[in-house]
PDB file of N, CA and C in Angstrom:
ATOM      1  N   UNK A   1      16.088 -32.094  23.882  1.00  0.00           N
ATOM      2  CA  UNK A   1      14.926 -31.813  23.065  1.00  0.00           C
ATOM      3  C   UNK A   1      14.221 -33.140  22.784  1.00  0.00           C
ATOM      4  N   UNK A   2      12.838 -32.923  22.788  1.00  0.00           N
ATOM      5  CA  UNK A   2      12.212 -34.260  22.712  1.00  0.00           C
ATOM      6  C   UNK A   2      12.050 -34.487  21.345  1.00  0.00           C
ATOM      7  N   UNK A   3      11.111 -35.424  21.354  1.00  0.00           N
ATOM      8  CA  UNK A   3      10.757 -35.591  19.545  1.00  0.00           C
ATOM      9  C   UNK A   3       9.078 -35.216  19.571  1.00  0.00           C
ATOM     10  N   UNK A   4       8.633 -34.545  20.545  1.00  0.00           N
ATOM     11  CA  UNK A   4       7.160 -34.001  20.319  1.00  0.00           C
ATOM     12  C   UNK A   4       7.764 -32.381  20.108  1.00  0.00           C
ATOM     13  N   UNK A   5       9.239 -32.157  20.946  1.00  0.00           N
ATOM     14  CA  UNK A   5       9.179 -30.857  20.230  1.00  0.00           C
ATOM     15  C   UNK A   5       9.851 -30.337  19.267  1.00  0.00           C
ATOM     16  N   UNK A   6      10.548 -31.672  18.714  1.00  0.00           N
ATOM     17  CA  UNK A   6      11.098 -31.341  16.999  1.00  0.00           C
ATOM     18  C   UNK A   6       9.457 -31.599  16.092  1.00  0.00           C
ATOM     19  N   UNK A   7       8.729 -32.381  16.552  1.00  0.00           N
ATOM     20  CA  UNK A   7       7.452 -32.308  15.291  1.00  0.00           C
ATOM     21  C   UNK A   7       6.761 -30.765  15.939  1.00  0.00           C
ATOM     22  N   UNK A   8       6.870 -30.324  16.706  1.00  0.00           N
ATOM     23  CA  UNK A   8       6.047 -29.123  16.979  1.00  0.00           C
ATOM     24  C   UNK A   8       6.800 -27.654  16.099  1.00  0.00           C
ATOM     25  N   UNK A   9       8.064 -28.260  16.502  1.00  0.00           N
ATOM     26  CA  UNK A   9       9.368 -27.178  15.814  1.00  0.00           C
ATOM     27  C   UNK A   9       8.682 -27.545  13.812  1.00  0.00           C
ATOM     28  N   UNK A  10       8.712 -28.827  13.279  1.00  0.00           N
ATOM     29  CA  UNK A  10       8.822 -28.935  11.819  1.00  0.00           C
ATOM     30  C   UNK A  10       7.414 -28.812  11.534  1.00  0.00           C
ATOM     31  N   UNK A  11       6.458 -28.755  12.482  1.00  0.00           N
ATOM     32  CA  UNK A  11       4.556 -27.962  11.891  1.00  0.00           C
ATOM     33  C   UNK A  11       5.088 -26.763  12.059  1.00  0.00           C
ATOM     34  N   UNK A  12       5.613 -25.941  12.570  1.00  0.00           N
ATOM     35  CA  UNK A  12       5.715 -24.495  12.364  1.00  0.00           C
ATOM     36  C   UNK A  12       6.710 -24.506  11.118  1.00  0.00           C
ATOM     37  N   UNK A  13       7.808 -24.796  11.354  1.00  0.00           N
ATOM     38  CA  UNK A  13       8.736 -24.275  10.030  1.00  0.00           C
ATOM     39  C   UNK A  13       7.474 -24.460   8.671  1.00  0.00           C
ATOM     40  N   UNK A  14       7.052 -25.826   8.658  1.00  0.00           N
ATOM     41  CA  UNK A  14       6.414 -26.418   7.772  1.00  0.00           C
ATOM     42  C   UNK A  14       4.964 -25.123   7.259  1.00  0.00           C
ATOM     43  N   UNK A  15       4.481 -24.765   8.397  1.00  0.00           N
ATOM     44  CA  UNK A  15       3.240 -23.448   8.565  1.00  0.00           C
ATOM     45  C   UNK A  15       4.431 -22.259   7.504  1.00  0.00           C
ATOM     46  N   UNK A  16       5.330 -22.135   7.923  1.00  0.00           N
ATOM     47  CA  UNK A  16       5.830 -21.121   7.400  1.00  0.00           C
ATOM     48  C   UNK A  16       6.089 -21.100   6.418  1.00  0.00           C
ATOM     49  N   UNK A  17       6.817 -22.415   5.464  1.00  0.00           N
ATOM     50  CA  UNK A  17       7.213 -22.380   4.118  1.00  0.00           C
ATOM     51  C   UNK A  17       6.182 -22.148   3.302  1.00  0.00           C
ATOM     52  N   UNK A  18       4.329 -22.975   3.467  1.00  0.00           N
ATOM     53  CA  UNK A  18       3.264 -22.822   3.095  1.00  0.00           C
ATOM     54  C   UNK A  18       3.171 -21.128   2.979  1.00  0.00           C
ATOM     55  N   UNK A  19       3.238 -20.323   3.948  1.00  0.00           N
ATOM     56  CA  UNK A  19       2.488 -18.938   4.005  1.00  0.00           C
ATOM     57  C   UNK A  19       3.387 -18.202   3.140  1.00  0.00           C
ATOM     58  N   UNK A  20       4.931 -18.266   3.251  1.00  0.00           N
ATOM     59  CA  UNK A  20       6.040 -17.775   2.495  1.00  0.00           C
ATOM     60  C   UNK A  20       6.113 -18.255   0.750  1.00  0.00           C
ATOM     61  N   UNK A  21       5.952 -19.434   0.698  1.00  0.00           N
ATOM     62  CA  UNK A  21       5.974 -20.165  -0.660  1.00  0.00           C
ATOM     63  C   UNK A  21       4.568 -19.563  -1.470  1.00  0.00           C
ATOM     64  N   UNK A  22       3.495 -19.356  -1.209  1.00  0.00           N
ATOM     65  CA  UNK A  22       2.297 -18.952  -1.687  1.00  0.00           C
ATOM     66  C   UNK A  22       1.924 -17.553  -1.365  1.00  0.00           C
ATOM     67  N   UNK A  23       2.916 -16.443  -1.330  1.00  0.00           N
ATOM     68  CA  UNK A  23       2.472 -15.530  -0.727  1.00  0.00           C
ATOM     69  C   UNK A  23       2.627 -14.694  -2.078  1.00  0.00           C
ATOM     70  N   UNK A  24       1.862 -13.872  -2.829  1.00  0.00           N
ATOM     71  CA  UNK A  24       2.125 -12.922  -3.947  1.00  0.00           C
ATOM     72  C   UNK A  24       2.111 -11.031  -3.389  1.00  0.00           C
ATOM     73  N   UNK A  25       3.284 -10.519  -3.464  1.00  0.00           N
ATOM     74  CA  UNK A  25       3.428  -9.589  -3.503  1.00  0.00           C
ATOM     75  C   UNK A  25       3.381  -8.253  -4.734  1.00  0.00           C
ATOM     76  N   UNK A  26       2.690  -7.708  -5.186  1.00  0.00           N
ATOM     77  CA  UNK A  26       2.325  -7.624  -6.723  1.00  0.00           C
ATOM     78  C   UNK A  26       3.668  -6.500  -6.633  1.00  0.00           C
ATOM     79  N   UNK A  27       4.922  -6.506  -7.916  1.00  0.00           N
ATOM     80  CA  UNK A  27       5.648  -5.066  -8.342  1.00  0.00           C
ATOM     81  C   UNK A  27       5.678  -4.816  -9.671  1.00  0.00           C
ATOM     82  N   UNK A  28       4.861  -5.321  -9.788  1.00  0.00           N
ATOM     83  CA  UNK A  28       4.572  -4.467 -11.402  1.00  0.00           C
ATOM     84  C   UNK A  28       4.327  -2.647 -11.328  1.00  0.00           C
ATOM     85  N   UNK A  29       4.825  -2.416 -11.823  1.00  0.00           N
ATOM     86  CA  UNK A  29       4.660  -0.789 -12.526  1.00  0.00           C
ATOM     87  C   UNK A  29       3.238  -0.745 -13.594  1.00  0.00           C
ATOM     88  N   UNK A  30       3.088   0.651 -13.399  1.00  0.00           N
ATOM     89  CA  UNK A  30       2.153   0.898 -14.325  1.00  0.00           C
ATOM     90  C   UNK A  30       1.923   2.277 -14.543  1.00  0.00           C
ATOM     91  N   UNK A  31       1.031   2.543 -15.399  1.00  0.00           N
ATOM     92  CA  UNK A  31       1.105   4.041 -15.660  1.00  0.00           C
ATOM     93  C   UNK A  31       0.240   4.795 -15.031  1.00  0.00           C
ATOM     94  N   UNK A  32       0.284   6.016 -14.923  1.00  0.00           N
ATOM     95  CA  UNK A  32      -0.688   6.328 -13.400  1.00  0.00           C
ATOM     96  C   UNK A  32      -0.825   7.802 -14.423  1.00  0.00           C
ATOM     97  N   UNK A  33      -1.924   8.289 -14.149  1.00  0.00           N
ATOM     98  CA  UNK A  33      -2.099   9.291 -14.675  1.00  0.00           C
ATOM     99  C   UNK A  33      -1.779  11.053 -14.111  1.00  0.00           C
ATOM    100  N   UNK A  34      -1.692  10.386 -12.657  1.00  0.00           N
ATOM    101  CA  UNK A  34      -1.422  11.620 -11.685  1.00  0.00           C
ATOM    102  C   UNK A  34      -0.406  11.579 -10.777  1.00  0.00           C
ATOM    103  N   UNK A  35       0.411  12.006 -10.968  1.00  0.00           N
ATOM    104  CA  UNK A  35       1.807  12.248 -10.015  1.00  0.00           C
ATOM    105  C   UNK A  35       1.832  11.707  -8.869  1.00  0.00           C
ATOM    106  N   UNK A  36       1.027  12.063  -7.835  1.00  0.00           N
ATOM    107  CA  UNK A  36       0.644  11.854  -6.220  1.00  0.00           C
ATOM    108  C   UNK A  36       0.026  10.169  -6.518  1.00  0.00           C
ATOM    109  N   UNK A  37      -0.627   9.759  -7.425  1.00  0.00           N
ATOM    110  CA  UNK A  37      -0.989   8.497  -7.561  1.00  0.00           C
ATOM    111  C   UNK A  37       0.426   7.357  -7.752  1.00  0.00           C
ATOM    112  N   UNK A  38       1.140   8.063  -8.693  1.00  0.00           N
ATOM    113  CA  UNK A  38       2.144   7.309  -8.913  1.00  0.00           C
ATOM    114  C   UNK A  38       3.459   7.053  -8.165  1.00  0.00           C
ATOM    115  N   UNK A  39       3.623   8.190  -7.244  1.00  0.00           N
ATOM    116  CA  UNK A  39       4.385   7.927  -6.236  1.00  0.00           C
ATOM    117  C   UNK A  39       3.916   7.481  -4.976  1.00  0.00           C
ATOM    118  N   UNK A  40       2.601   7.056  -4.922  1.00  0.00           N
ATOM    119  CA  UNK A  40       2.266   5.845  -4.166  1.00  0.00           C
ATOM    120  C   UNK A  40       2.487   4.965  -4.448  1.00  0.00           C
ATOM    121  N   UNK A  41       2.506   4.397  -6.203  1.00  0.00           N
ATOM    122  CA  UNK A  41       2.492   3.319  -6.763  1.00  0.00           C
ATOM    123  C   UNK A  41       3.929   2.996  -6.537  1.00  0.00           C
ATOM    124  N   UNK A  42       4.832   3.591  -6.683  1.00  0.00           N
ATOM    125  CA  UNK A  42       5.503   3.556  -6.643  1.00  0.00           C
ATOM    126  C   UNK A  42       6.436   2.950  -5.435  1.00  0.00           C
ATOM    127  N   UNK A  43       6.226   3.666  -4.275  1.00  0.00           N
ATOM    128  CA  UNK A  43       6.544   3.672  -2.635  1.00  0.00           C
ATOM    129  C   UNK A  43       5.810   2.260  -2.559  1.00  0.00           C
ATOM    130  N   UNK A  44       5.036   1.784  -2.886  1.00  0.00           N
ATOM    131  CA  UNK A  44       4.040  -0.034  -2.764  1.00  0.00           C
ATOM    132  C   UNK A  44       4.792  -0.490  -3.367  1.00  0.00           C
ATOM    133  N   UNK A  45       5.109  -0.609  -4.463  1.00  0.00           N
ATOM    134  CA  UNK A  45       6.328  -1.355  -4.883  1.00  0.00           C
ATOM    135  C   UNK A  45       7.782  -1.564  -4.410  1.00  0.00           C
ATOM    136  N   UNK A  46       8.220  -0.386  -4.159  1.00  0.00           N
ATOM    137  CA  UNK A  46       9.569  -0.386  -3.297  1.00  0.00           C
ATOM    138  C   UNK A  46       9.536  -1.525  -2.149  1.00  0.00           C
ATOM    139  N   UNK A  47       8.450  -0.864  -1.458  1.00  0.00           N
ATOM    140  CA  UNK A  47       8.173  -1.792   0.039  1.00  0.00           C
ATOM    141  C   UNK A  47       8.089  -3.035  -0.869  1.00  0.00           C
ATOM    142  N   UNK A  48       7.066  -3.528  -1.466  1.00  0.00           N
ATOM    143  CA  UNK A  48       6.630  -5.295  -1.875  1.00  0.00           C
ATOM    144  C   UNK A  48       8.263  -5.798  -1.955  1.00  0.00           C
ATOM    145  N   UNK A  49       8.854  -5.098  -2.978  1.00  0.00           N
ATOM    146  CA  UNK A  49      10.555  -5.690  -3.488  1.00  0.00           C
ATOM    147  C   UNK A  49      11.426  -5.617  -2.129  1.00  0.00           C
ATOM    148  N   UNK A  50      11.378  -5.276  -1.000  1.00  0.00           N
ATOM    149  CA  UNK A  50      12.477  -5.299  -0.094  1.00  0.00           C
ATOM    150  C   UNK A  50      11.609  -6.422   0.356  1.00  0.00           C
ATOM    151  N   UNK A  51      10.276  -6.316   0.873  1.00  0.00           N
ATOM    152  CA  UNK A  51       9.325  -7.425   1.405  1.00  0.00           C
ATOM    153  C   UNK A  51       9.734  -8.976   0.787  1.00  0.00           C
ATOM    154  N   UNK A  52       9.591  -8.871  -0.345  1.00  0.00           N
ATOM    155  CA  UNK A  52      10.353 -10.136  -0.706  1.00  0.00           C
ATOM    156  C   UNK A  52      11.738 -10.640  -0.805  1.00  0.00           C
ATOM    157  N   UNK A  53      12.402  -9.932  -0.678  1.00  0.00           N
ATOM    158  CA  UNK A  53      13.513  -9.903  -0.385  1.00  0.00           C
ATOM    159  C   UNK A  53      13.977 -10.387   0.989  1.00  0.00           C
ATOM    160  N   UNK A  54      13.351  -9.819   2.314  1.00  0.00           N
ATOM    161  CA  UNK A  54      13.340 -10.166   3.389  1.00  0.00           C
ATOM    162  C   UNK A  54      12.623 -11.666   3.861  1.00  0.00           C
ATOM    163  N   UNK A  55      11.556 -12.014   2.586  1.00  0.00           N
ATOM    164  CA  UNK A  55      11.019 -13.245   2.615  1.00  0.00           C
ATOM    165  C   UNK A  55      11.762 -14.592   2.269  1.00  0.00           C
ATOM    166  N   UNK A  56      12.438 -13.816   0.997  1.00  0.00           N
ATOM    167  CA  UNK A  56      13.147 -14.992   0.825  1.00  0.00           C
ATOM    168  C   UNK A  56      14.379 -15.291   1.662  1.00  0.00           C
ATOM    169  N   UNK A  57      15.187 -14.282   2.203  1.00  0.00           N
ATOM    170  CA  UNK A  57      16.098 -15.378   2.940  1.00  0.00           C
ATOM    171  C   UNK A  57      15.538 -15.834   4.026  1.00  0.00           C
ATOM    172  N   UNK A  58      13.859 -15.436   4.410  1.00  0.00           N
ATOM    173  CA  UNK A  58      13.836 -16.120   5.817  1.00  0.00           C
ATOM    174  C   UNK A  58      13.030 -17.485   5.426  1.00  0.00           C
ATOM    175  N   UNK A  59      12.691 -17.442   3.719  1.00  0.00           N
ATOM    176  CA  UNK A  59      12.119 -19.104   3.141  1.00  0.00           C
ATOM    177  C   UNK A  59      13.818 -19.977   3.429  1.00  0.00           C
ATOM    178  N   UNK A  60      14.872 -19.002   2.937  1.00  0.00           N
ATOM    179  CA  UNK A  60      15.981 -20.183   2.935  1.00  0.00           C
ATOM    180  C   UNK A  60      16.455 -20.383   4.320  1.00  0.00           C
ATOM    181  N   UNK A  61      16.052 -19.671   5.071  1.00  0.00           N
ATOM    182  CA  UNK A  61      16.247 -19.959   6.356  1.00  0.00           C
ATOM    183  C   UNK A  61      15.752 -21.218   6.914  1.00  0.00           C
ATOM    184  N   UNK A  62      14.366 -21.088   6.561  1.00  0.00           N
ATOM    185  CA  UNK A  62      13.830 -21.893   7.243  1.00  0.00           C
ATOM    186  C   UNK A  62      13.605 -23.756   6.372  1.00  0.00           C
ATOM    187  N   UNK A  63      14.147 -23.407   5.491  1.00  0.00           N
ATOM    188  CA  UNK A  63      14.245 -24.508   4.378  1.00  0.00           C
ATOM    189  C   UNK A  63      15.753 -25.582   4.686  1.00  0.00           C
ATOM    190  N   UNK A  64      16.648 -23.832   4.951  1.00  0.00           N
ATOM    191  CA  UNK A  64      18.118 -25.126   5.970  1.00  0.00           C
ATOM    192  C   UNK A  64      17.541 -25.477   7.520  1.00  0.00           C
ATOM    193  N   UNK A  65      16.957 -24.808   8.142  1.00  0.00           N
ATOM    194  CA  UNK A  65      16.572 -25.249   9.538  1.00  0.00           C
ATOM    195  C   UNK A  65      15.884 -26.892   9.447  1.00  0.00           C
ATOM    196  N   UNK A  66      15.055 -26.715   8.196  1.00  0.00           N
ATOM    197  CA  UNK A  66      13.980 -28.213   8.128  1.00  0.00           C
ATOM    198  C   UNK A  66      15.092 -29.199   8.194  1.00  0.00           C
ATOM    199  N   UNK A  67      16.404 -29.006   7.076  1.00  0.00           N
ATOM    200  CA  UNK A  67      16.940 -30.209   6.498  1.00  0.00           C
ATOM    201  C   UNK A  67      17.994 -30.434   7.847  1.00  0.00           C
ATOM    202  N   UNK A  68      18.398 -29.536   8.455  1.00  0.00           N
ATOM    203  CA  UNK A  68      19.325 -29.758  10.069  1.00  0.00           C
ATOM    204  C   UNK A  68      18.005 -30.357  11.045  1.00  0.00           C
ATOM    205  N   UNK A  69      17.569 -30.088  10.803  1.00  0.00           N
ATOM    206  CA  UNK A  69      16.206 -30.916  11.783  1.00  0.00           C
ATOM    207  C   UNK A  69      16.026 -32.351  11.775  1.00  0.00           C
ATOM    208  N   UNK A  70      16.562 -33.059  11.053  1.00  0.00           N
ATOM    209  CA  UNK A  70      16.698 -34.153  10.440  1.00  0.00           C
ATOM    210  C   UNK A  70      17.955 -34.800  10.909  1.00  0.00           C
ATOM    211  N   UNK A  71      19.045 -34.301  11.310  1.00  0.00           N
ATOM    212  CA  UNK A  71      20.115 -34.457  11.537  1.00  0.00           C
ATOM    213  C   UNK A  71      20.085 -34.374  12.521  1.00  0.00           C
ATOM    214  N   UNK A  72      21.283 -35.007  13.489  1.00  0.00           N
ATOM    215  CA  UNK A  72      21.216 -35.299  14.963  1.00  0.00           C
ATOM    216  C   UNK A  72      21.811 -33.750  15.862  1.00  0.00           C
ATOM    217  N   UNK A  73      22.271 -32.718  15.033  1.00  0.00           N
ATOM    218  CA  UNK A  73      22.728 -31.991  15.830  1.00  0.00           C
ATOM    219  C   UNK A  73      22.251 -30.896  15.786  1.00  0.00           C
ATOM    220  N   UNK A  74      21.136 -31.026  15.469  1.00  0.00           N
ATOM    221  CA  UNK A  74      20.048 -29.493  15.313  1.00  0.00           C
ATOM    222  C   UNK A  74      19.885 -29.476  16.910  1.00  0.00           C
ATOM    223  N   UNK A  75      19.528 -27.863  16.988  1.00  0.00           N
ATOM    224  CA  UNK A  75      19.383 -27.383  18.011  1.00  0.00           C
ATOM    225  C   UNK A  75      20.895 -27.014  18.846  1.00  0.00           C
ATOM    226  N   UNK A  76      21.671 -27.268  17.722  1.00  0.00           N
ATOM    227  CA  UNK A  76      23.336 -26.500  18.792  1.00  0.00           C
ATOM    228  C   UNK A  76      23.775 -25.534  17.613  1.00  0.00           C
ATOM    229  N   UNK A  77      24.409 -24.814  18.371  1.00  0.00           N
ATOM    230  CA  UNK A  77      24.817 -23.313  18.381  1.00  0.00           C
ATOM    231  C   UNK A  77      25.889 -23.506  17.292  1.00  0.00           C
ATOM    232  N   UNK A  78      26.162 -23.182  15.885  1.00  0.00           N
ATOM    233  CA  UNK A  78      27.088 -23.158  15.211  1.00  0.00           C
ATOM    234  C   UNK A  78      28.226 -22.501  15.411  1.00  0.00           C
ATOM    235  N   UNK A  79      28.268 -21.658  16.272  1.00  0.00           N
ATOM    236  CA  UNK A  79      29.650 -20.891  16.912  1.00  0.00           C
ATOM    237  C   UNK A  79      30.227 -21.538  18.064  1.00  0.00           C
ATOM    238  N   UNK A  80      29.253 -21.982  19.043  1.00  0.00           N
ATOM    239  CA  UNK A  80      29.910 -22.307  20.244  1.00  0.00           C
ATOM    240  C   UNK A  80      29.584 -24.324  20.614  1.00  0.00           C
ATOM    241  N   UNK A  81      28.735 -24.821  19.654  1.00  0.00           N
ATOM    242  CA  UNK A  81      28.282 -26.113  19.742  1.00  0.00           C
ATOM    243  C   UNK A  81      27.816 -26.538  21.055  1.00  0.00           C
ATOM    244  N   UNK A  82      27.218 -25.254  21.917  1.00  0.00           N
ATOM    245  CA  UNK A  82      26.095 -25.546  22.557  1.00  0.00           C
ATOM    246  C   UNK A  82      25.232 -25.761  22.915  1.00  0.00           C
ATOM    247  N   UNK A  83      23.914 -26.126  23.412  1.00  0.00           N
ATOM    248  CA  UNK A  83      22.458 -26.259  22.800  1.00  0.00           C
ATOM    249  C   UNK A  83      21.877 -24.722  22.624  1.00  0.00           C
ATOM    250  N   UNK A  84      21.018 -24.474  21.852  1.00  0.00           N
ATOM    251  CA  UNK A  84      20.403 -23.422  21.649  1.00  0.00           C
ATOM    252  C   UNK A  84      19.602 -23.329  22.524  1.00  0.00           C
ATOM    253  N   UNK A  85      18.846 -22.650  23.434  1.00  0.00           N
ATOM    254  CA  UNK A  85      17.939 -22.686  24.108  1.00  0.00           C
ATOM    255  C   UNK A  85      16.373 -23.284  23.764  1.00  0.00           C
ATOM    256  N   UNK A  86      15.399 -24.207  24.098  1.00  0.00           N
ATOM    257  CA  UNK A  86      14.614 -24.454  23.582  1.00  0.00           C
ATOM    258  C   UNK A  86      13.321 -23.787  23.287  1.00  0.00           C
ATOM    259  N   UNK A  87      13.709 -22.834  24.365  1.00  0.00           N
ATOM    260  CA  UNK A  87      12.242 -21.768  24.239  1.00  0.00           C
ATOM    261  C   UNK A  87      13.033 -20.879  22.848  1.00  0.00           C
ATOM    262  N   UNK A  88      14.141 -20.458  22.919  1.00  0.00           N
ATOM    263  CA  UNK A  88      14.564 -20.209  21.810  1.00  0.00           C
ATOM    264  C   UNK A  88      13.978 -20.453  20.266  1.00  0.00           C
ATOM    265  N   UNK A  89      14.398 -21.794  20.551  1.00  0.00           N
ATOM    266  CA  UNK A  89      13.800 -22.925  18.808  1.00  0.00           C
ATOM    267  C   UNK A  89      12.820 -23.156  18.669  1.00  0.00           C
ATOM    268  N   UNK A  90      12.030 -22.618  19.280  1.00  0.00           N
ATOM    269  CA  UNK A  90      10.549 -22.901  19.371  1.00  0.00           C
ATOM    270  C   UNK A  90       9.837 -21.264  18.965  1.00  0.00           C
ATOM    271  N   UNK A  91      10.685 -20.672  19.679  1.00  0.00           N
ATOM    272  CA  UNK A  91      10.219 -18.824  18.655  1.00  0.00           C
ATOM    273  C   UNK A  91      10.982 -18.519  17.761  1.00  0.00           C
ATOM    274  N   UNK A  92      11.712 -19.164  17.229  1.00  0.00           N
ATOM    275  CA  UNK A  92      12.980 -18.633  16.243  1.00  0.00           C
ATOM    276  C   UNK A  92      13.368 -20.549  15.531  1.00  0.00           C
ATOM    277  N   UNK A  93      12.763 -21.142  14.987  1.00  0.00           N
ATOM    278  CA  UNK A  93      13.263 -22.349  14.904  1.00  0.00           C
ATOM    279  C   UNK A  93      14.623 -22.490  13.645  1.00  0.00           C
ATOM    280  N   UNK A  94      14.955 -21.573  13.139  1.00  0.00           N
ATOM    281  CA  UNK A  94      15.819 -21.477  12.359  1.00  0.00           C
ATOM    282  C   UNK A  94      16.838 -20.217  12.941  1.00  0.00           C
ATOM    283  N   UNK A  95      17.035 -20.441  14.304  1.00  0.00           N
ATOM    284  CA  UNK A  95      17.499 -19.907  14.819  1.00  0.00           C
ATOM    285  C   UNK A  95      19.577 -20.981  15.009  1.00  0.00           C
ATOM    286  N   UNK A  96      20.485 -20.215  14.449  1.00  0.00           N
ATOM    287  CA  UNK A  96      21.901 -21.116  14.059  1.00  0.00           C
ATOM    288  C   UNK A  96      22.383 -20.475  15.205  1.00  0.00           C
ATOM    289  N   UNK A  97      22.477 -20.073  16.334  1.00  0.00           N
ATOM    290  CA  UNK A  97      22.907 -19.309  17.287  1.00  0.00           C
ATOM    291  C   UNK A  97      22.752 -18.986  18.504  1.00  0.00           C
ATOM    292  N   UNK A  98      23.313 -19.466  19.432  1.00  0.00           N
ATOM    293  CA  UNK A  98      22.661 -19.336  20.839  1.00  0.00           C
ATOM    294  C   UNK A  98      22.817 -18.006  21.276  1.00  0.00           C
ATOM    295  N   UNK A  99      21.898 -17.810  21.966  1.00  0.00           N
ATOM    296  CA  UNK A  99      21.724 -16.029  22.139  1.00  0.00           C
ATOM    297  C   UNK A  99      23.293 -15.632  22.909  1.00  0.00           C
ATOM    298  N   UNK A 100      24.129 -16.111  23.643  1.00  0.00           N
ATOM    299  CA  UNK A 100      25.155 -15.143  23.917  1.00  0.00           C
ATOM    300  C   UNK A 100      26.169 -15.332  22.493  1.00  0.00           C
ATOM    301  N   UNK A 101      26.053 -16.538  21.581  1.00  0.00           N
ATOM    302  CA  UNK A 101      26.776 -16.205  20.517  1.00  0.00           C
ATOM    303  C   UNK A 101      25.925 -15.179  19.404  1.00  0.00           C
ATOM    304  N   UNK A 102      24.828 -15.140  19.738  1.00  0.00           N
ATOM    305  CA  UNK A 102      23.889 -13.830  18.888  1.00  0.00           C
ATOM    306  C   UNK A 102      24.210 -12.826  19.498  1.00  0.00           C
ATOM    307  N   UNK A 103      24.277 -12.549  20.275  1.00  0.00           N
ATOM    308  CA  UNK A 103      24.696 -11.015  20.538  1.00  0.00           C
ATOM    309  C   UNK A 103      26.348 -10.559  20.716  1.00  0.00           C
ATOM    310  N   UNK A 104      26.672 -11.798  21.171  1.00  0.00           N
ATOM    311  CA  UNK A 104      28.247 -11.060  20.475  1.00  0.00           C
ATOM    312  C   UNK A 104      28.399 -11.106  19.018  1.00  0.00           C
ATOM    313  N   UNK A 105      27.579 -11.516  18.438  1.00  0.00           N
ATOM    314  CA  UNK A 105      27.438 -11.260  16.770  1.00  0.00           C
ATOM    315  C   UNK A 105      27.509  -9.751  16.549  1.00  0.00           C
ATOM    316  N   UNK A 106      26.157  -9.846  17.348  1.00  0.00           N
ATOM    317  CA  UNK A 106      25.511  -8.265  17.072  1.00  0.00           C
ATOM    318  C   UNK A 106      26.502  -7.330  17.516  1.00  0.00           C
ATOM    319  N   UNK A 107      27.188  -7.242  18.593  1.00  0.00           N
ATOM    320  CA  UNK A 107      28.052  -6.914  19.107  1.00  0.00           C
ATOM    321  C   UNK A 107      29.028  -6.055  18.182  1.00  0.00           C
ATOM    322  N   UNK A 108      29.767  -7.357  17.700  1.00  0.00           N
ATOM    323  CA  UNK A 108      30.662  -6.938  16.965  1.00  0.00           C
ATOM    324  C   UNK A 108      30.297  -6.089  15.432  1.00  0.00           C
ATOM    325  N   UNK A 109      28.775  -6.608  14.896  1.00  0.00           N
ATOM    326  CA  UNK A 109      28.713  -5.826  13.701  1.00  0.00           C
ATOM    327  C   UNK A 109      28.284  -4.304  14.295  1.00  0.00           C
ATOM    328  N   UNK A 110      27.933  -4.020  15.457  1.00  0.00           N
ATOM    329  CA  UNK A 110      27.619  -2.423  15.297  1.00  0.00           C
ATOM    330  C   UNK A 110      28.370  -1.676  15.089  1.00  0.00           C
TER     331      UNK A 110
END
């Protein structure tokens, strides 16, 4: 991996923490006067709260990816300490896993 494509890898992570860190999802409740109104309101909220939920571990994702980026052994596979693929880290940069140790992940949790 070069070092034009770890700064290309840390403007994206970096793009991402910006869009993730400043992003407002509104779940406030409120009172709705009509049934069918409120179980929309309702169903928007559900979604926003899993939405952030799914945001934040992919902010802490990408918040440990920055600080291993920094370190000499980013870009290897925490299971098998191989390189990750680079087209890989470049669509997935907080990616801890080289795809045959990702799918025997997956593998095993189905």
């Amino acid at each position: 991996m070069t070092a034009d494509d770890k700064l290309e890898i840390r403007a994206y992570l970096e793009e991402k923490v910006a869009f993730l860190g400043g992003r407002e999802l509104p779940i406030a409740v409120r009172s709705c006067p009509d049934e069918s109104d409120c179980a929309t309101m309702l169903a928007e909220v559900h979604c926003n709260v899993i939405l952030r939920e799914r945001e934040a571990r992919e902010l802490r994702d990408i918040l440990r990816a920055l600080e291993k980026l920094k370190a000499p052994g980013f870009g290897l596979c925490e299971d098998c300490g191989e390189p990750i693929g680079l087209a890989r880290l470049k669509a997935r940069p907080q990616a801890r896993f080289c795809i045959e140790c990702q799918t025997a992940r997956e593998l095993v949790a189905a």
